[in-house]
C-alpha atoms as a PDB file:
ATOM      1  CA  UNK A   1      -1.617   8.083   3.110  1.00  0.00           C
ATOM      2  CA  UNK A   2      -4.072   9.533   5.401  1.00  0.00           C
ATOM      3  CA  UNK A   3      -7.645   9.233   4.849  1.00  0.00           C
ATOM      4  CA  UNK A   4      -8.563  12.137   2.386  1.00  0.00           C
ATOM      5  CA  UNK A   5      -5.461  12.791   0.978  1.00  0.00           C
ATOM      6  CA  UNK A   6      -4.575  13.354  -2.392  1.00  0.00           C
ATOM      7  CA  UNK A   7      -1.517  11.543  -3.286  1.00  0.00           C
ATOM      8  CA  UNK A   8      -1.026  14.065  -5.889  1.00  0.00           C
ATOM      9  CA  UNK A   9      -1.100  16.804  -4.148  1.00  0.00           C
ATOM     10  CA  UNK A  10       2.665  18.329  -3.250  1.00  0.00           C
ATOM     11  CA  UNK A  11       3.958  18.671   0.202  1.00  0.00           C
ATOM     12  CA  UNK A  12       7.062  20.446   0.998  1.00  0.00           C
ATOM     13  CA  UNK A  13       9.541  18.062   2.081  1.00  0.00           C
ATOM     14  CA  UNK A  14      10.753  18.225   5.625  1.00  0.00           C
ATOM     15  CA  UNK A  15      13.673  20.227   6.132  1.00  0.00           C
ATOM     16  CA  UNK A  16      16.684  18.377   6.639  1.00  0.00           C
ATOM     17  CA  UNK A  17      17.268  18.759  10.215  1.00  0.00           C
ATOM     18  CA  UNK A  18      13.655  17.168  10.589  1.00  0.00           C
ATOM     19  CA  UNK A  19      14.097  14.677   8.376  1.00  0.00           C
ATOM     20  CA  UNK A  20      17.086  14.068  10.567  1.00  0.00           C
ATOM     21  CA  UNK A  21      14.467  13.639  14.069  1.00  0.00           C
ATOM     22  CA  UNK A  22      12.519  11.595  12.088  1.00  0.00           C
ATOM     23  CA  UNK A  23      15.377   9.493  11.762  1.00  0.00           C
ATOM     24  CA  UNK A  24      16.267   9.536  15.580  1.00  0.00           C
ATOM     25  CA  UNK A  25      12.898   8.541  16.816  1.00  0.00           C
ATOM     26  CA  UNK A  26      12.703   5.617  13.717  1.00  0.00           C
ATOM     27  CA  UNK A  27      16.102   4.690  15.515  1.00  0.00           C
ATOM     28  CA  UNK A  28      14.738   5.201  19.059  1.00  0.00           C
ATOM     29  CA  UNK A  29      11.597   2.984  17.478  1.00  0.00           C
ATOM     30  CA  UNK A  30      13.509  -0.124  15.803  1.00  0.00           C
ATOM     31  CA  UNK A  31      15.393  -0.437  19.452  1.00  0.00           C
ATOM     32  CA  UNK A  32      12.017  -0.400  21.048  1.00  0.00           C
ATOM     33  CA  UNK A  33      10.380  -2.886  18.558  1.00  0.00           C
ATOM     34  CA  UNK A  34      13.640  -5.285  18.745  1.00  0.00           C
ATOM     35  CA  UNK A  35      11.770  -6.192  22.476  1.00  0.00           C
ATOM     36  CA  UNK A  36       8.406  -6.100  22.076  1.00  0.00           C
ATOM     37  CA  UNK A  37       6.797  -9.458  20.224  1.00  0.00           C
ATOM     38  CA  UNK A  38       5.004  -7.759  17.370  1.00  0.00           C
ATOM     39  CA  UNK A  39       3.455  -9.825  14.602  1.00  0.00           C
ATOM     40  CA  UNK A  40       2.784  -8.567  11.172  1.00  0.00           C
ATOM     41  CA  UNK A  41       3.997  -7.284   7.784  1.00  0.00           C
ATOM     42  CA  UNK A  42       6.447  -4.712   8.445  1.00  0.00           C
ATOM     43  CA  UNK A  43       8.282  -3.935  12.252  1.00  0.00           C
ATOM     44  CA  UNK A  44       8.983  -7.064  13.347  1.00  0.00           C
ATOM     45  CA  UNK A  45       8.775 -10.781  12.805  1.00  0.00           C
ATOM     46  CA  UNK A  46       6.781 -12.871  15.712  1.00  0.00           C
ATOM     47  CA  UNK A  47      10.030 -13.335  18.296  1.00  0.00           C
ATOM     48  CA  UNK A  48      11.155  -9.559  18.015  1.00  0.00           C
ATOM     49  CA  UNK A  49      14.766 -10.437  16.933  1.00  0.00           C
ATOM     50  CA  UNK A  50      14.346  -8.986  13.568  1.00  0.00           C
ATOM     51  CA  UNK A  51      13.313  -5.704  12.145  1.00  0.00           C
ATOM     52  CA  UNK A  52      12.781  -5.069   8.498  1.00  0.00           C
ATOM     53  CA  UNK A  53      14.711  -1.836   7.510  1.00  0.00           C
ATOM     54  CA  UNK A  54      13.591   0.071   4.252  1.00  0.00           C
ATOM     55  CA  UNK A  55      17.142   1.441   3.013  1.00  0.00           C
ATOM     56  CA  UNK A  56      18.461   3.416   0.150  1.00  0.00           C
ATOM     57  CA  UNK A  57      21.581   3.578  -0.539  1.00  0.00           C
ATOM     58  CA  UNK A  58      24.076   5.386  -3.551  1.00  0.00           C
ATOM     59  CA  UNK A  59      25.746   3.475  -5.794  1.00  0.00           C
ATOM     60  CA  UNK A  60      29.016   4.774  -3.956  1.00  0.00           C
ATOM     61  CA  UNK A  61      27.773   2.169  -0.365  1.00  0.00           C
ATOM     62  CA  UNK A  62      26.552   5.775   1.136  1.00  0.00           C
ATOM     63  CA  UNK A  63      23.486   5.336   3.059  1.00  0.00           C
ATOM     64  CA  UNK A  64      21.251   7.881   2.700  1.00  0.00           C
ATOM     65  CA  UNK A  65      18.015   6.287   4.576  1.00  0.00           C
ATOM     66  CA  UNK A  66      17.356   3.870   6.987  1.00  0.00           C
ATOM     67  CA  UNK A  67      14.139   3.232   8.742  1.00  0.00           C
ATOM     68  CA  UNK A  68      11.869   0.740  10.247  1.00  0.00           C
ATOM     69  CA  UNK A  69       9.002  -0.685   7.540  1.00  0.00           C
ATOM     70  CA  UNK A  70       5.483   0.845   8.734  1.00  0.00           C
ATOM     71  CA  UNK A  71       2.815  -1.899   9.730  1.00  0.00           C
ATOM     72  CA  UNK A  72       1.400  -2.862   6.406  1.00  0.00           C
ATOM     73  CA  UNK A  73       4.921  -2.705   4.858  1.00  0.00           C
ATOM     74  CA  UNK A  74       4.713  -0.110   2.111  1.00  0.00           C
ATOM     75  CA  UNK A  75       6.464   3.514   1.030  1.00  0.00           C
ATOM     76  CA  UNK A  76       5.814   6.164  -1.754  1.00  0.00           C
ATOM     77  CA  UNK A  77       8.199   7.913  -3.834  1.00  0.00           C
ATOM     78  CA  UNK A  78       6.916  11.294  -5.002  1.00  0.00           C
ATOM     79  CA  UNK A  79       8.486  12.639  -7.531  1.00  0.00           C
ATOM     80  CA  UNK A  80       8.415  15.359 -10.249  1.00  0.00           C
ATOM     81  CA  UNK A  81       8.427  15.155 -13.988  1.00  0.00           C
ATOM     82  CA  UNK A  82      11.285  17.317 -15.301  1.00  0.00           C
ATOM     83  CA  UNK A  83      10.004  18.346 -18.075  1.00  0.00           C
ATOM     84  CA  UNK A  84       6.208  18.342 -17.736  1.00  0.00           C
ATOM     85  CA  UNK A  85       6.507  19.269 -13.661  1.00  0.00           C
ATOM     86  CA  UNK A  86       3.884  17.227 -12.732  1.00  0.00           C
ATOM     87  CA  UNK A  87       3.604  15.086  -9.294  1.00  0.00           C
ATOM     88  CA  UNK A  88       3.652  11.560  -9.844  1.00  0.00           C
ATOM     89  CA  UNK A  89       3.741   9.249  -7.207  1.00  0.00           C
ATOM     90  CA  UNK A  90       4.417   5.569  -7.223  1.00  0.00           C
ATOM     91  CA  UNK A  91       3.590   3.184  -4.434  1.00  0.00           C
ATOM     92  CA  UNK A  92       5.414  -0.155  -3.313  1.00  0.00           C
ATOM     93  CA  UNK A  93       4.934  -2.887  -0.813  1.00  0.00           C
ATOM     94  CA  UNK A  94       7.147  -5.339   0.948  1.00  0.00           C
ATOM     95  CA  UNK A  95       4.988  -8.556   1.003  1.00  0.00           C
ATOM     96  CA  UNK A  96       6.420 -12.405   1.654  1.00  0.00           C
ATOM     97  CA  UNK A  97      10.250 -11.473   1.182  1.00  0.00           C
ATOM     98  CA  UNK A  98       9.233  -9.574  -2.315  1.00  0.00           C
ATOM     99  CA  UNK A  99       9.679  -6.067  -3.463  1.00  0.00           C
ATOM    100  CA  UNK A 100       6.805  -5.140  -5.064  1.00  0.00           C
ATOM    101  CA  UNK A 101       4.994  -1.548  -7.344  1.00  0.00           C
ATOM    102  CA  UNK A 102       1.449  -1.928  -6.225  1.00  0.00           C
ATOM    103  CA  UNK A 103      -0.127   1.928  -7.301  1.00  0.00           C
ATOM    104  CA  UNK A 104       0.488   5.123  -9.276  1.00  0.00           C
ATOM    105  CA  UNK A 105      -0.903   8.301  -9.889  1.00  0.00           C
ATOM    106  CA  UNK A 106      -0.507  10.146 -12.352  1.00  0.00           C
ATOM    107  CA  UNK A 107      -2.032  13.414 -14.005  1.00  0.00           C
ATOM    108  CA  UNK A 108      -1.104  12.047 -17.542  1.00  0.00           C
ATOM    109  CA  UNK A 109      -1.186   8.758 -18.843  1.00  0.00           C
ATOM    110  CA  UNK A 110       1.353   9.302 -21.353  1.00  0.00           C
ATOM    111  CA  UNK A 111       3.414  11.410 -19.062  1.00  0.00           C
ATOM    112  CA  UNK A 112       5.432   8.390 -17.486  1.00  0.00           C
ATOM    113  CA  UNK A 113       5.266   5.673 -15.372  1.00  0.00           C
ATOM    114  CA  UNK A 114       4.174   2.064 -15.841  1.00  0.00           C
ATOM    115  CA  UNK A 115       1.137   2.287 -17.798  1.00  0.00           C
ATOM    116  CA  UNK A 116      -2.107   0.114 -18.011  1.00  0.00           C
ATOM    117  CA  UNK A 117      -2.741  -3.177 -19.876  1.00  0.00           C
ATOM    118  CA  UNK A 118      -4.267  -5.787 -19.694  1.00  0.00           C
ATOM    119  CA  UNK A 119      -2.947  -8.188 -17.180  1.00  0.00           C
ATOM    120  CA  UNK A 120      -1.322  -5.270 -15.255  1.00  0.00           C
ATOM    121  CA  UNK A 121      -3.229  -2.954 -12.860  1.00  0.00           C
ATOM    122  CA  UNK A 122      -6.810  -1.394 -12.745  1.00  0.00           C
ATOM    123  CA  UNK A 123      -7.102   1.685 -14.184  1.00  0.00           C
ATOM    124  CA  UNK A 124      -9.442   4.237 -12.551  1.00  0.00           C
ATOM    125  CA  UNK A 125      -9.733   8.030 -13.553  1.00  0.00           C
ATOM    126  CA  UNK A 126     -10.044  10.308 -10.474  1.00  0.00           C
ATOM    127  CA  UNK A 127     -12.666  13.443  -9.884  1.00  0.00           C
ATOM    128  CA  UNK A 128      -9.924  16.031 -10.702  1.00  0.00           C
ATOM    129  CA  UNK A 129      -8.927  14.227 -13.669  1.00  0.00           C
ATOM    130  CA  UNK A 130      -5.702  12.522 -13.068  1.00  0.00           C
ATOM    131  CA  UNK A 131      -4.968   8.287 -13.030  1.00  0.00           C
ATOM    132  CA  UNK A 132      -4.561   5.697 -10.196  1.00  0.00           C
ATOM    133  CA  UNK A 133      -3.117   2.896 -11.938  1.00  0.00           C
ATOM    134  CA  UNK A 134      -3.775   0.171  -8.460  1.00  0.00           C
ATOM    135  CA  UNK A 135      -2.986  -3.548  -8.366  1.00  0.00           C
ATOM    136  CA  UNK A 136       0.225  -3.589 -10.456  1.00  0.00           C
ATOM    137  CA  UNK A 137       1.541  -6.022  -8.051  1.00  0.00           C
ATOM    138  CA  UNK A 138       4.576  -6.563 -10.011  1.00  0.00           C
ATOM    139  CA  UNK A 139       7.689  -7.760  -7.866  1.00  0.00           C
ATOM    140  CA  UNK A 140      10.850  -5.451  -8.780  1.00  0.00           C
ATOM    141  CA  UNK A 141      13.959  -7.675 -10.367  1.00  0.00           C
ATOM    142  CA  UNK A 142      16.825  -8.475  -7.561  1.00  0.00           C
ATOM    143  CA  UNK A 143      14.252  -7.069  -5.124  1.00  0.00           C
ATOM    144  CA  UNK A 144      15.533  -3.273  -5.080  1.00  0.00           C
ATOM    145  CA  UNK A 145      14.061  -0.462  -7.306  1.00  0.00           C
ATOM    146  CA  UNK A 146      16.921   1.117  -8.802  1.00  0.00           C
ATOM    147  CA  UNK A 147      16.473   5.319  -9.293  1.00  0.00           C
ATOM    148  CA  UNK A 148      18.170   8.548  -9.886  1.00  0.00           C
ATOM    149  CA  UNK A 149      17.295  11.064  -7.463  1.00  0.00           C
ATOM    150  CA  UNK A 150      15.774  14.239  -8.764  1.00  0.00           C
ATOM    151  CA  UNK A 151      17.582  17.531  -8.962  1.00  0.00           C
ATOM    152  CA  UNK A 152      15.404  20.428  -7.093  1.00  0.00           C
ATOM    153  CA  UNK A 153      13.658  21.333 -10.227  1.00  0.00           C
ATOM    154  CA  UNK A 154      12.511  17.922 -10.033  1.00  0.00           C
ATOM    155  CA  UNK A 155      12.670  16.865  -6.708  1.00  0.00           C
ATOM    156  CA  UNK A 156      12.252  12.814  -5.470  1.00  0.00           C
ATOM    157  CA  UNK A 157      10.505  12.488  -2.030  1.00  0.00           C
ATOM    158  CA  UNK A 158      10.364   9.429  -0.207  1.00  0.00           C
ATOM    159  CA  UNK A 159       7.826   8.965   2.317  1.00  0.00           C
ATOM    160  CA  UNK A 160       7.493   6.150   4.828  1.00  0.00           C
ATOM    161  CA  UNK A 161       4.574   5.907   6.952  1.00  0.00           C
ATOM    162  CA  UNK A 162       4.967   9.584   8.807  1.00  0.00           C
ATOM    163  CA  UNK A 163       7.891  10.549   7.609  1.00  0.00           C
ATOM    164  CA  UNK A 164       9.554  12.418   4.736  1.00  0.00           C
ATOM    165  CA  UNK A 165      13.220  11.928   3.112  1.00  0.00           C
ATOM    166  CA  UNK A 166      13.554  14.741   0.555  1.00  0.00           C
ATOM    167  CA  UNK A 167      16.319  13.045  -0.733  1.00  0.00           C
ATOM    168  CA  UNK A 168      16.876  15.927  -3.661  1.00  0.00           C
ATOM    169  CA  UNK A 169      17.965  18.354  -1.412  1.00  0.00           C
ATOM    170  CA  UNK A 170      21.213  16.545  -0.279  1.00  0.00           C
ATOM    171  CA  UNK A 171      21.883  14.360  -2.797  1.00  0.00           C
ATOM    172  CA  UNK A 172      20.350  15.543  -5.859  1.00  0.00           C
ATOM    173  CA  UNK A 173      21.003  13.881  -9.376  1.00  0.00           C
ATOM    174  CA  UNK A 174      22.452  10.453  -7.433  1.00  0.00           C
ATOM    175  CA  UNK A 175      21.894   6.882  -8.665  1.00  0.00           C
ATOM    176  CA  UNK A 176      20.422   5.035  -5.548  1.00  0.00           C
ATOM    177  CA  UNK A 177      19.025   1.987  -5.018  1.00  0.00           C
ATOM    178  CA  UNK A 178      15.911   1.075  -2.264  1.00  0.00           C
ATOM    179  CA  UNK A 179      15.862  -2.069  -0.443  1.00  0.00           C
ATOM    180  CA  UNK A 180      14.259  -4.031   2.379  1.00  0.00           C
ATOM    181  CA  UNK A 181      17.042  -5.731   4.851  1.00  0.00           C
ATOM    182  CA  UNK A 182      16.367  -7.583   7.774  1.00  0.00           C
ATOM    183  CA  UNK A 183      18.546  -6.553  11.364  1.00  0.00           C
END
């Protein structure tokens, strides 16, 4: 997130043809990065020969998303409550070869989402009333998160570093999974 952003606040998702550039220049990028020596979390590991891809992909092998991990190594999924309609987002992190939650926000505790005890997360309530649940740090089982893609009344948005996949417009109401795979 950019400095002074709310990551509650709703952005319409890109359309689909510029989701679709964002995709060409992460492409154009990962070739790039596969010959430049880059150390860190995310593009590439200290020789250049691998990149880490964040991918999701239906339950059918169809991928709907592949794109280099941002330095720092972690996405959002922004997503809408169907019945309340609130924004929720949740945040995760690719750290040591582990797929990790590591924040929400929420406008309702009891709305959804992971919840706060002790053990698990600090709770903090924001100005405008709503939750940041940080710290979860708690590594996903098989190291994918496992989802079902919103319909447009309650649209799933998945943002990596710049860019936007509002996966709800083409493939709305679609089991998916997210995962991080080396190429």
């Amino acid at each position: 997130m950019k400095g002074g952003d709310h990551p509650l606040s709703f952005t319409a998702p890109r359309s689909r043809a510029s989701a679709t550039s964002g995709r060409r220049v992460g492409t154009l990028l990962s070739l790039l990065l596969a010959f430049l020596p880059v150390a860190g979390a995310g593009w590439a590991h200290a020789g250049g020969d691998a990149v880490l891809l964040l991918t999701v992909t239906t339950t059918n092998g169809e991928v709907l998303v592949s794109t280099p991990l941002p330095p720092g190594a972690t996405w959002r999924i922004e997503w809408r409550h169907s019945v309340a309609q609130v924004q929720i987002v949740d945040v995760f992190a690719w750290r040591d070869g582990v797929l990790y939650v590591t924040d929400e926000y929420t406008p309702y505790l009891d709305i959804a989402g992971l919840g706060n005890f002790d053990g698990r997360g600090t709770l903090e309530q924001l100005a405008d009333g709503s939750y940041h649940l940080s710290d979860i740090d708690l590594a996903l089982h098989g190291n994918a998160h496992d989802l079902i893609i919103g319909s447009e009344r309650a649209p799933t948005v998945l943002v990596v570093g710049e860019d936007r996949f509002a996966l709800s417009e083409t493939h709305p109401a679609t089991h998916a999974r997210i995962e991080v795979k080396q190429r």
